[in-house]
Protein backbone atom coordinates (compact mmCIF):
# COMPACT_ATOMS: atom_id res chain seq x y z
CA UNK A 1 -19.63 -1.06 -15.85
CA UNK A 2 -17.25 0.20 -12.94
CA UNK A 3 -14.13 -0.79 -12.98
CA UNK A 4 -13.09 -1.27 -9.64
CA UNK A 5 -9.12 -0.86 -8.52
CA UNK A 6 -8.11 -4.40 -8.58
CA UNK A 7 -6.64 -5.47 -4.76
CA UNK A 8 -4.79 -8.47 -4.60
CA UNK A 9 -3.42 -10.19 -2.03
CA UNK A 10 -0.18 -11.82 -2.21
CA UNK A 11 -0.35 -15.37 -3.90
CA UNK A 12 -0.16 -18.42 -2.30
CA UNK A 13 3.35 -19.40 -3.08
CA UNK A 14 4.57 -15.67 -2.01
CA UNK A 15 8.15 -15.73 -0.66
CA UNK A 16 7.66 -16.25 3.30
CA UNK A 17 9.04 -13.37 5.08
CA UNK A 18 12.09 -14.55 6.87
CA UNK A 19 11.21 -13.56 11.05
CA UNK A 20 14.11 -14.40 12.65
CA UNK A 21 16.21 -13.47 10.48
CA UNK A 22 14.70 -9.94 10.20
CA UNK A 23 14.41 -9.49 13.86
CA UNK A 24 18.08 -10.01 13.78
CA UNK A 25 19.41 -7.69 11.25
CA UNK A 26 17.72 -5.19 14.10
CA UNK A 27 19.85 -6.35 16.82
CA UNK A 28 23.08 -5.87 14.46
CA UNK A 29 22.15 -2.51 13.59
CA UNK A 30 21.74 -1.46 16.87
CA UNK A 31 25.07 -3.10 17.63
CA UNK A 32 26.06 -0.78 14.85
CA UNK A 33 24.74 2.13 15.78
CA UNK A 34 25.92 2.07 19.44
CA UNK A 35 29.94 1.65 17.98
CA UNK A 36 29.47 4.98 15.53
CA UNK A 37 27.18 7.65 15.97
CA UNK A 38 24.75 8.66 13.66
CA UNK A 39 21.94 11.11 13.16
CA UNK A 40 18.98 8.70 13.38
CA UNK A 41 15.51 8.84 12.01
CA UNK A 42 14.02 5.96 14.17
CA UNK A 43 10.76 5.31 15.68
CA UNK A 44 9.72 5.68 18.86
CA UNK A 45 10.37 2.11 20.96
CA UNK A 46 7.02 1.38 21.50
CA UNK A 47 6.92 0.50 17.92
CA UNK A 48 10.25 -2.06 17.73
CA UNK A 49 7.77 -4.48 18.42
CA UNK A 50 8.80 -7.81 16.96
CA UNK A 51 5.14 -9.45 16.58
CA UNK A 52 4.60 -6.79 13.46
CA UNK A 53 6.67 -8.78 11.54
CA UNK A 54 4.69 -12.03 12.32
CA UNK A 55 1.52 -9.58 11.42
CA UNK A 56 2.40 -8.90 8.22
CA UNK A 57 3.06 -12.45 7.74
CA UNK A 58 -0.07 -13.43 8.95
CA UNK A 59 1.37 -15.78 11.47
CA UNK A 60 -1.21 -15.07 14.50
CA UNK A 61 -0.20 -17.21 16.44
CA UNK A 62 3.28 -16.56 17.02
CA UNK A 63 2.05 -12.50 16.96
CA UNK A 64 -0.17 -13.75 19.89
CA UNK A 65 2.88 -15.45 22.18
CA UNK A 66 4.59 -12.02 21.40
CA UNK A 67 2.21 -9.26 22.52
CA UNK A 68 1.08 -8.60 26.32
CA UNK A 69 -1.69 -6.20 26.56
CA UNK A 70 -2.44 -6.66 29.92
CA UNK A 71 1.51 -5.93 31.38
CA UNK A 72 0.47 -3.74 34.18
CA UNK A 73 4.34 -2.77 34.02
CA UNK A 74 4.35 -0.91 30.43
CA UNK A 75 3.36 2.67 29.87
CA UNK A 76 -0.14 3.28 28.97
CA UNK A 77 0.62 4.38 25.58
CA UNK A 78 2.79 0.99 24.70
CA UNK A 79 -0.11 -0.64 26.29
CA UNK A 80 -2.49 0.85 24.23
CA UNK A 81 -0.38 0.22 21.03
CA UNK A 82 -0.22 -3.56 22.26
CA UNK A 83 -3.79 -3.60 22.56
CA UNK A 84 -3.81 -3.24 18.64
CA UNK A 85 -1.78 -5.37 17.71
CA UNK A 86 -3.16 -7.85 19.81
CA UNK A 87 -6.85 -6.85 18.42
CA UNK A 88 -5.45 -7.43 14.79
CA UNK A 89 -3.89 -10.94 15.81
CA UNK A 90 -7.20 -11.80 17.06
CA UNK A 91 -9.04 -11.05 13.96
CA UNK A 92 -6.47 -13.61 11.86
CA UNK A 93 -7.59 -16.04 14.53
CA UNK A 94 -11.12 -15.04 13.50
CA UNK A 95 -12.22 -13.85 17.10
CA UNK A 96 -13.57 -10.68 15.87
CA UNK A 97 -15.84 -10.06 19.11
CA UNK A 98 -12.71 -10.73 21.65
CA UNK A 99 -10.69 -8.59 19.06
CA UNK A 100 -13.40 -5.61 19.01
CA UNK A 101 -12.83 -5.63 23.01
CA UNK A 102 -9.07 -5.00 22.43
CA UNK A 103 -9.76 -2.30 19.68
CA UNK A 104 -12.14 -0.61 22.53
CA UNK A 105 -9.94 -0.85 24.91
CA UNK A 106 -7.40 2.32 23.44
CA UNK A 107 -8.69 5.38 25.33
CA UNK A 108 -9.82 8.86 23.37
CA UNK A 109 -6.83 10.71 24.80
CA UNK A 110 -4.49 7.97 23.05
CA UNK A 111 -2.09 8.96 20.39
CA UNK A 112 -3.18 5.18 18.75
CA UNK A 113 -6.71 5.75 19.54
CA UNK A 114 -7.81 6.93 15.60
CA UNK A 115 -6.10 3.74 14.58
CA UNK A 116 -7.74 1.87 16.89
CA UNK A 117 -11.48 3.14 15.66
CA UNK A 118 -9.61 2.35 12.28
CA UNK A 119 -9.74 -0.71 12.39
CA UNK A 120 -12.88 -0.90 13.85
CA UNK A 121 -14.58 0.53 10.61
CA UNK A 122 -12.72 -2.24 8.65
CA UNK A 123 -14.24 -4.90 10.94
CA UNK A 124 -17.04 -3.58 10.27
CA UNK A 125 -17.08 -3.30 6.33
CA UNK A 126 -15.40 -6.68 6.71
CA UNK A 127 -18.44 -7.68 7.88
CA UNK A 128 -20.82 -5.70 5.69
CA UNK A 129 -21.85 -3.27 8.27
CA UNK A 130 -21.74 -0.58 5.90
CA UNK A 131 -23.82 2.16 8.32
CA UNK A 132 -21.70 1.24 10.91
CA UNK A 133 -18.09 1.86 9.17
CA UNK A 134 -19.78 5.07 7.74
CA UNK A 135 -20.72 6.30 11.42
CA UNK A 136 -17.32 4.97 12.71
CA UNK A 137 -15.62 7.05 10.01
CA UNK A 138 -17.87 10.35 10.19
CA UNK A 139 -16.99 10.44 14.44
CA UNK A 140 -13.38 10.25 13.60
CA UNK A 141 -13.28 13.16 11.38
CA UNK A 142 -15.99 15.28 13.08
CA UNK A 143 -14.04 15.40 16.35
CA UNK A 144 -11.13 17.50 16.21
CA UNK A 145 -9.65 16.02 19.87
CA UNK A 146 -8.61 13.32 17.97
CA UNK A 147 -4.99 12.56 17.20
CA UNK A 148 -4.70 12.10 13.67
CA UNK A 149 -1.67 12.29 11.72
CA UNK A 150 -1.52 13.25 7.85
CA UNK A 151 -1.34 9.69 6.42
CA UNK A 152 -4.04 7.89 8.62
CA UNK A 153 -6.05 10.77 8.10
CA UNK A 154 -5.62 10.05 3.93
CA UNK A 155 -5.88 6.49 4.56
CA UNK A 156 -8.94 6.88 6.00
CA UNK A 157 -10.08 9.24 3.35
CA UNK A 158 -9.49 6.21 0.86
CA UNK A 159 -11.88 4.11 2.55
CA UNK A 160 -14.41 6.63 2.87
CA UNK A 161 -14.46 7.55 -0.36
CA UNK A 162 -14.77 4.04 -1.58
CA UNK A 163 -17.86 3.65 0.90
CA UNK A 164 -19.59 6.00 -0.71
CA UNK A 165 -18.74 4.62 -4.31
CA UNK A 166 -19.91 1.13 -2.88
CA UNK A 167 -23.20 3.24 -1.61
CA UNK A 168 -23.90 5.00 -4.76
CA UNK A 169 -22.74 8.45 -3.01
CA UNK A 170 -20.89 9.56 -6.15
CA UNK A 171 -21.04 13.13 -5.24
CA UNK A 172 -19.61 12.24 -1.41
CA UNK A 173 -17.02 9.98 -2.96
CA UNK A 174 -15.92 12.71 -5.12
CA UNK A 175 -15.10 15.49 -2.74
CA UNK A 176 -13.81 12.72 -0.03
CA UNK A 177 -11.23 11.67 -2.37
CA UNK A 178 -10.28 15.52 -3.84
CA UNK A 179 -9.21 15.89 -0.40
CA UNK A 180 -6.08 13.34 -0.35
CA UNK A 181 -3.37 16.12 -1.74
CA UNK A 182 -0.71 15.42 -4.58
CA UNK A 183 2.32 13.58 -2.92
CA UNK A 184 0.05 11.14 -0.30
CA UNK A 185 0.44 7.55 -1.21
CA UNK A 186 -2.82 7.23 -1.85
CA UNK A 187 -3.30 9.84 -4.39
CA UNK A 188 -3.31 7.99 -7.20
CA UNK A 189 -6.00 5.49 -5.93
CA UNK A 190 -8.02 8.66 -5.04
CA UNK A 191 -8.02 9.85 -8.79
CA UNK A 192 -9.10 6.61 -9.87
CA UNK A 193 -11.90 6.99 -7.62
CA UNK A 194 -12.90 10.30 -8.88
CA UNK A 195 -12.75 9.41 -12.10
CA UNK A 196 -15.15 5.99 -11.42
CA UNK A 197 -17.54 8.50 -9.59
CA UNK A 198 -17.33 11.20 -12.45
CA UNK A 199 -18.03 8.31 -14.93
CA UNK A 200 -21.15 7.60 -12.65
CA UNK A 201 -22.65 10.82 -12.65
CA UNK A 202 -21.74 11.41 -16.53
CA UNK A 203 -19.07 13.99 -15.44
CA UNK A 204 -17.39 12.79 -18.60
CA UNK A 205 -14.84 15.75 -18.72
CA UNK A 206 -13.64 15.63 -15.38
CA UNK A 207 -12.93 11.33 -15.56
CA UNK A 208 -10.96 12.60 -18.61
CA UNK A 209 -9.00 14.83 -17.08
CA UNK A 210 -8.33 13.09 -14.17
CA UNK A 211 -7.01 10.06 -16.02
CA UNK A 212 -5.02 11.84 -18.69
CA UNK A 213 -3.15 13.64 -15.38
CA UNK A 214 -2.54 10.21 -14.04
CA UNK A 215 -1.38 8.98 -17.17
CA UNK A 216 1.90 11.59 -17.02
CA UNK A 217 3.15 9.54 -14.53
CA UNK A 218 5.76 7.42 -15.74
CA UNK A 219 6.81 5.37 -12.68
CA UNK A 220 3.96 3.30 -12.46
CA UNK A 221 1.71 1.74 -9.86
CA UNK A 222 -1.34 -0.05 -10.04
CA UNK A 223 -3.73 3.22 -10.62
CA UNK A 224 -1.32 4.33 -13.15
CA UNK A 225 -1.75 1.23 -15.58
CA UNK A 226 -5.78 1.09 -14.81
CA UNK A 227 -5.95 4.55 -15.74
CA UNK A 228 -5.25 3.26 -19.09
CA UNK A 229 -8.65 0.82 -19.45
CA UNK A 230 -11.14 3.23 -17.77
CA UNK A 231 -10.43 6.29 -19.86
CA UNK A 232 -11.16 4.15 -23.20
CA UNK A 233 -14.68 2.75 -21.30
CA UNK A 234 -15.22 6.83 -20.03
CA UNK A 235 -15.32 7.29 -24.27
CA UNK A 236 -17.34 4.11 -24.77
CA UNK A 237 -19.66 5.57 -22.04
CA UNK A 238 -20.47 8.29 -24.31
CA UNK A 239 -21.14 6.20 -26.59
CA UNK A 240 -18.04 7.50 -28.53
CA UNK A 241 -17.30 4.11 -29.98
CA UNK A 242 -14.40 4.88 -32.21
CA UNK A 243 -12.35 7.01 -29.62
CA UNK A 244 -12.74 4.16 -27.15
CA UNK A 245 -11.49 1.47 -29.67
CA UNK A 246 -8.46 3.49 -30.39
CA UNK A 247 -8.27 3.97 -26.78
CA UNK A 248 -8.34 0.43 -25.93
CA UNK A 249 -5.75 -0.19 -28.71
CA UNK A 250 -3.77 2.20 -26.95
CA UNK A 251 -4.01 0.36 -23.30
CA UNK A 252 -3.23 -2.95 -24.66
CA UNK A 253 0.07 -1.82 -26.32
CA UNK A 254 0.77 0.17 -22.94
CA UNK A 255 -0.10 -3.46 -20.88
CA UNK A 256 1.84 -5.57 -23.05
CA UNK A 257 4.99 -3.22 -22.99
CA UNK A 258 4.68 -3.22 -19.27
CA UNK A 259 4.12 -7.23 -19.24
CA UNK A 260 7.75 -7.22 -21.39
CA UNK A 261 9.16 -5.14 -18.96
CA UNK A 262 8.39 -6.94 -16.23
CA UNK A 263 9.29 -10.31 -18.09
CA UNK A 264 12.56 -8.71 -18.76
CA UNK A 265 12.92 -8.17 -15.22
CA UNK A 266 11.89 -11.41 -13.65
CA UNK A 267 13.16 -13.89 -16.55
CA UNK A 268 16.52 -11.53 -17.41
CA UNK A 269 20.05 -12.40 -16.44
CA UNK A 270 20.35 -9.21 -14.22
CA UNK A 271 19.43 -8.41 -11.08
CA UNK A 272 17.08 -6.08 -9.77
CA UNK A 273 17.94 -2.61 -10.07
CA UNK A 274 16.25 -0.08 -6.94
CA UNK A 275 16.36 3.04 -8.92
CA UNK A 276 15.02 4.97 -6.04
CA UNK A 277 12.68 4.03 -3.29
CA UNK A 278 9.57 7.16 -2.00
CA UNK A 279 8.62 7.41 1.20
CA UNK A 280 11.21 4.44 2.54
CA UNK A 281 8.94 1.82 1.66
CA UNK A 282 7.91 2.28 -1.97
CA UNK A 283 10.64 0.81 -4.65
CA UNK A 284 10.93 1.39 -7.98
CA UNK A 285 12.20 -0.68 -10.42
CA UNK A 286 12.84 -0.08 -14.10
CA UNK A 287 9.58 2.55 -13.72
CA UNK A 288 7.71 -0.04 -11.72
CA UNK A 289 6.66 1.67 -8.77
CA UNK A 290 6.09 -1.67 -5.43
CA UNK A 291 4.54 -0.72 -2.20
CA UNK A 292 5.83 -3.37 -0.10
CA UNK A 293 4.28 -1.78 3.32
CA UNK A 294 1.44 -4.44 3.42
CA UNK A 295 4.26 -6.94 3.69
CA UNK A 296 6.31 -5.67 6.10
CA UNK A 297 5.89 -2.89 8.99
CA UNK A 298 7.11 0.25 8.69
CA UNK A 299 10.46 0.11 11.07
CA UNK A 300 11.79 -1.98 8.94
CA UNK A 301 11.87 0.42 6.14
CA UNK A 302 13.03 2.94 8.65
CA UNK A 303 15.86 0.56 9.76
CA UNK A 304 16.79 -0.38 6.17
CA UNK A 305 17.33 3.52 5.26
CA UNK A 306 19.28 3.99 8.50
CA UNK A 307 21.61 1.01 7.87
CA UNK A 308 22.57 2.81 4.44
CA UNK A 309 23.16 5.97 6.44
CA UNK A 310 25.51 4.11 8.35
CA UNK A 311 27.35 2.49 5.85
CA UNK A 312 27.70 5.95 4.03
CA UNK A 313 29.52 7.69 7.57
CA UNK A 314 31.76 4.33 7.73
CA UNK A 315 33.04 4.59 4.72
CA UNK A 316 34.08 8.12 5.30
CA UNK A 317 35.46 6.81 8.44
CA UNK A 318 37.48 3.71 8.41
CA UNK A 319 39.32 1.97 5.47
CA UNK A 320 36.76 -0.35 3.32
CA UNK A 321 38.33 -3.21 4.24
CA UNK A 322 37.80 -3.12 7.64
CA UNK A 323 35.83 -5.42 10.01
CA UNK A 324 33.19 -2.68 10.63
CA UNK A 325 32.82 -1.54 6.93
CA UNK A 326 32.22 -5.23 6.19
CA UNK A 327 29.40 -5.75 8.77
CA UNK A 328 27.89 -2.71 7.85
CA UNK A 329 27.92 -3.71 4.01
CA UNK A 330 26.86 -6.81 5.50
CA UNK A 331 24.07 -5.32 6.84
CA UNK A 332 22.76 -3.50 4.33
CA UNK A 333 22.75 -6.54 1.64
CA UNK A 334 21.13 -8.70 3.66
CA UNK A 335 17.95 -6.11 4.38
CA UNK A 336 18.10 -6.36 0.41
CA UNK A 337 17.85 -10.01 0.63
CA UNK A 338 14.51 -9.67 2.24
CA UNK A 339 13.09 -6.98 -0.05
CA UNK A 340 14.43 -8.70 -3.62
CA UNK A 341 12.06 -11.73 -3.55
CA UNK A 342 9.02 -9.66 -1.95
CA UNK A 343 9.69 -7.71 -5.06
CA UNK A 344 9.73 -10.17 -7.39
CA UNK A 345 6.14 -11.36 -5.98
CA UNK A 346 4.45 -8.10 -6.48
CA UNK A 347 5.58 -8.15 -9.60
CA UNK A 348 4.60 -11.29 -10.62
CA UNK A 349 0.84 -9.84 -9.08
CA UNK A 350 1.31 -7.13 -11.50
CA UNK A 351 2.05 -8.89 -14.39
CA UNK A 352 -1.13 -11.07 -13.64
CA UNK A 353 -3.12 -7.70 -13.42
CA UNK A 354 -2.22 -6.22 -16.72
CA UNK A 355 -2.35 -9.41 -18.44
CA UNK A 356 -6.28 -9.11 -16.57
CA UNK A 357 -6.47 -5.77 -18.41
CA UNK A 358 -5.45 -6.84 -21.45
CA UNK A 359 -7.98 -9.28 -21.27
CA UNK A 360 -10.75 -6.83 -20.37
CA UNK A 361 -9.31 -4.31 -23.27
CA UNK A 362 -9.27 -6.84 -25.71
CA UNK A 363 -13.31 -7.72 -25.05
CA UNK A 364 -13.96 -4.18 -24.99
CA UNK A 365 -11.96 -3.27 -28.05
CA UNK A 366 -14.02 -5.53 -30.15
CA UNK A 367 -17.25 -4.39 -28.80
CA UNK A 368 -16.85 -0.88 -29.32
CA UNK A 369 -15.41 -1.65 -32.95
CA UNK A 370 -18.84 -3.89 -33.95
CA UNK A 371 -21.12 -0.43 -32.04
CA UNK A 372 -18.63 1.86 -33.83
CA UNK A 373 -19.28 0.40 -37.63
CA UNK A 374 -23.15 -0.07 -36.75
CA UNK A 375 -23.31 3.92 -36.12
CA UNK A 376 -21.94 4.60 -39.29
């Protein structure tokens, strides 16, 4: 058995991202930021792009009315970055040819160009082109003219490394996914994939160490709580029947405290509490670590940290109860009003998970219990 990471998409009754509305709290904090200055960390232009935010909302067509790729009038670079977007709005369509022409279209000199071939390989594993992705993948790390930033290049890692697990390349897989370093956001997905290849080549040691390291993390993503279920089936791999049933006990007590938690969160009287947020776009709440970057783009993580910023030099500023401080603590409450009920969906995913995990502990538990007492 290999126990997969478990990818869900957001469920069918997720809370609908709010377009206009976001694409407005932009336009106030640039009001903002042109009355007051401020030390900003924002993103290039070509990136203010308001068809991302129909992207991540899957709303193609609207994304498509939004982008011009062919604007003769735009610098090559925005064009190129346009050309992307407009690819990935074509795939939601489901014109993957038309969208492979867009994709092809970002030149090798191009700062987007690695992203481009990106999402090329993912068409292509999409697909089931496995070879393809692979060769896709191996060109973009071979060839050091390429522009490749730190977390593409780990992102990329990710997939490879999952390619080989899905290829039976368990030695690849392992030293693809050793490479993502301690701090990427894809670390702990890596160490689950290490320890699934370990398992496979009955590197029994190293899955256990692996998972035991991911295990001292207490803010907890998805890896972190399957950690939990494939250490006990690394025991009942060896055949080490009674350390995996006490290791399954120990996962389901883990998933149904974590189930609580959450319940406490979503069914409680209080609101939710941002304890402290990684990276801009990763939240965590009462040790419940979110990634909410495959729901909305980037900037407007970017924006949201910049609009505290700006409340923080107002308030040193002007009196609280001015006109300014109000818009500005405007501001900032309603870019919480967007991220509160995406939060509330991932959790809801997550509860759904670990009650899956229970599930799978549960069978597990009483298997290795009935192999356990028939060794004795």
């Amino acid at each position: 058995m290999v126990i997969l990471l478990v990818l869900f998409s957001a469920c069918a009754k997720a809370s609908e991202i709010p377009v206009a509305s976001v694409i407005d709290l932009e336009r106030r904090l640039s009001v903002l930021k042109s009355e007051i200055f401020i030390a900003g960390d924002g993103l290039p232009e070509k990136y203010l792009n308001s068809s991302l935010y129909y992207i991540k909302n899957k709303s193609w067509v609207k994304s498509l009315d939004l982008i011009s790729p062919d604007d003769i009038d735009v610098p090559t670079e925005y064009k190129n970055y346009n050309s992307i977007l407009y690819g990935i709005s074509l795939q939601g369509i489901g014109n993957k040819r038309q969208a492979l022409n867009y994709y092809n279209r970002v030149h090798h000199s191009s700062i987007h160009y690695a992203t481009a071939q990106l999402n090329i390989a993912l068409l292509h594993i999409h697909d089931g082109h496995i070879n393809k992705a692979f060769i896709k993948l191996d060109k973009l790390f071979s060839d050091s003219s390429v522009n490749l930033d730190v977390r593409l290049k780990n992102r990329m890692q990710l997939i490879l490394g999952y390619l080989y697990l899905k290829v039976d390349k368990f030695e690849e897989a392992r030293k693809v996914f050793r490479k993502i370093p301690v701090g990427s956001t894809y670390f702990n997905r890596a160490i689950i994939g290490v320890a699934q290849a370990a398992n496979q080549v009955e590197d029994f040691s190293a899955s256990e160490n692996v998972l035991l390291f991911l295990q001292k993390n207490m803010n907890y993503d998805l890896a972190v709580d399957e950690s939990y279920v494939l250490l006990a089936y690394t025991y009942e791999s060896q055949m080490k029947f009674g350390r995996a049933a006490k290791a399954y006990e120990i996962a389901i007590a883990h998933y149904s405290k974590r189930i609580k938690n959450i319940d406490k969160l979503l069914y409680g009287n209080s609101p939710l509490n941002i304890e402290e947020t990684l990276k801009k776009h990763i939240f965590v709440v009462s040790s419940n670590q979110i990634d909410l970057l495959e729901r909305l783009p980037y900037i407007f993580f970017v924006n949201y940290s910049l609009s505290k910023k700006l409340l923080m030099q107002i308030s040193e500023l002007v009196d609280i109860k001015s006109k300014m401080h109000k818009r500005a603590s405007d501001l900032v409450s309603d870019y919480e009003k967007v991220i509160n009920p995406l939060l509330v969906d991932q959790l809801i995913i997550r509860k759904n998970i670990l009650q899956d995990y229970i599930n799978q502990s549960r069978y597990r538990l009483a298997t290795s219990k009935d192999r356990a007492s028939a060794f004795k």
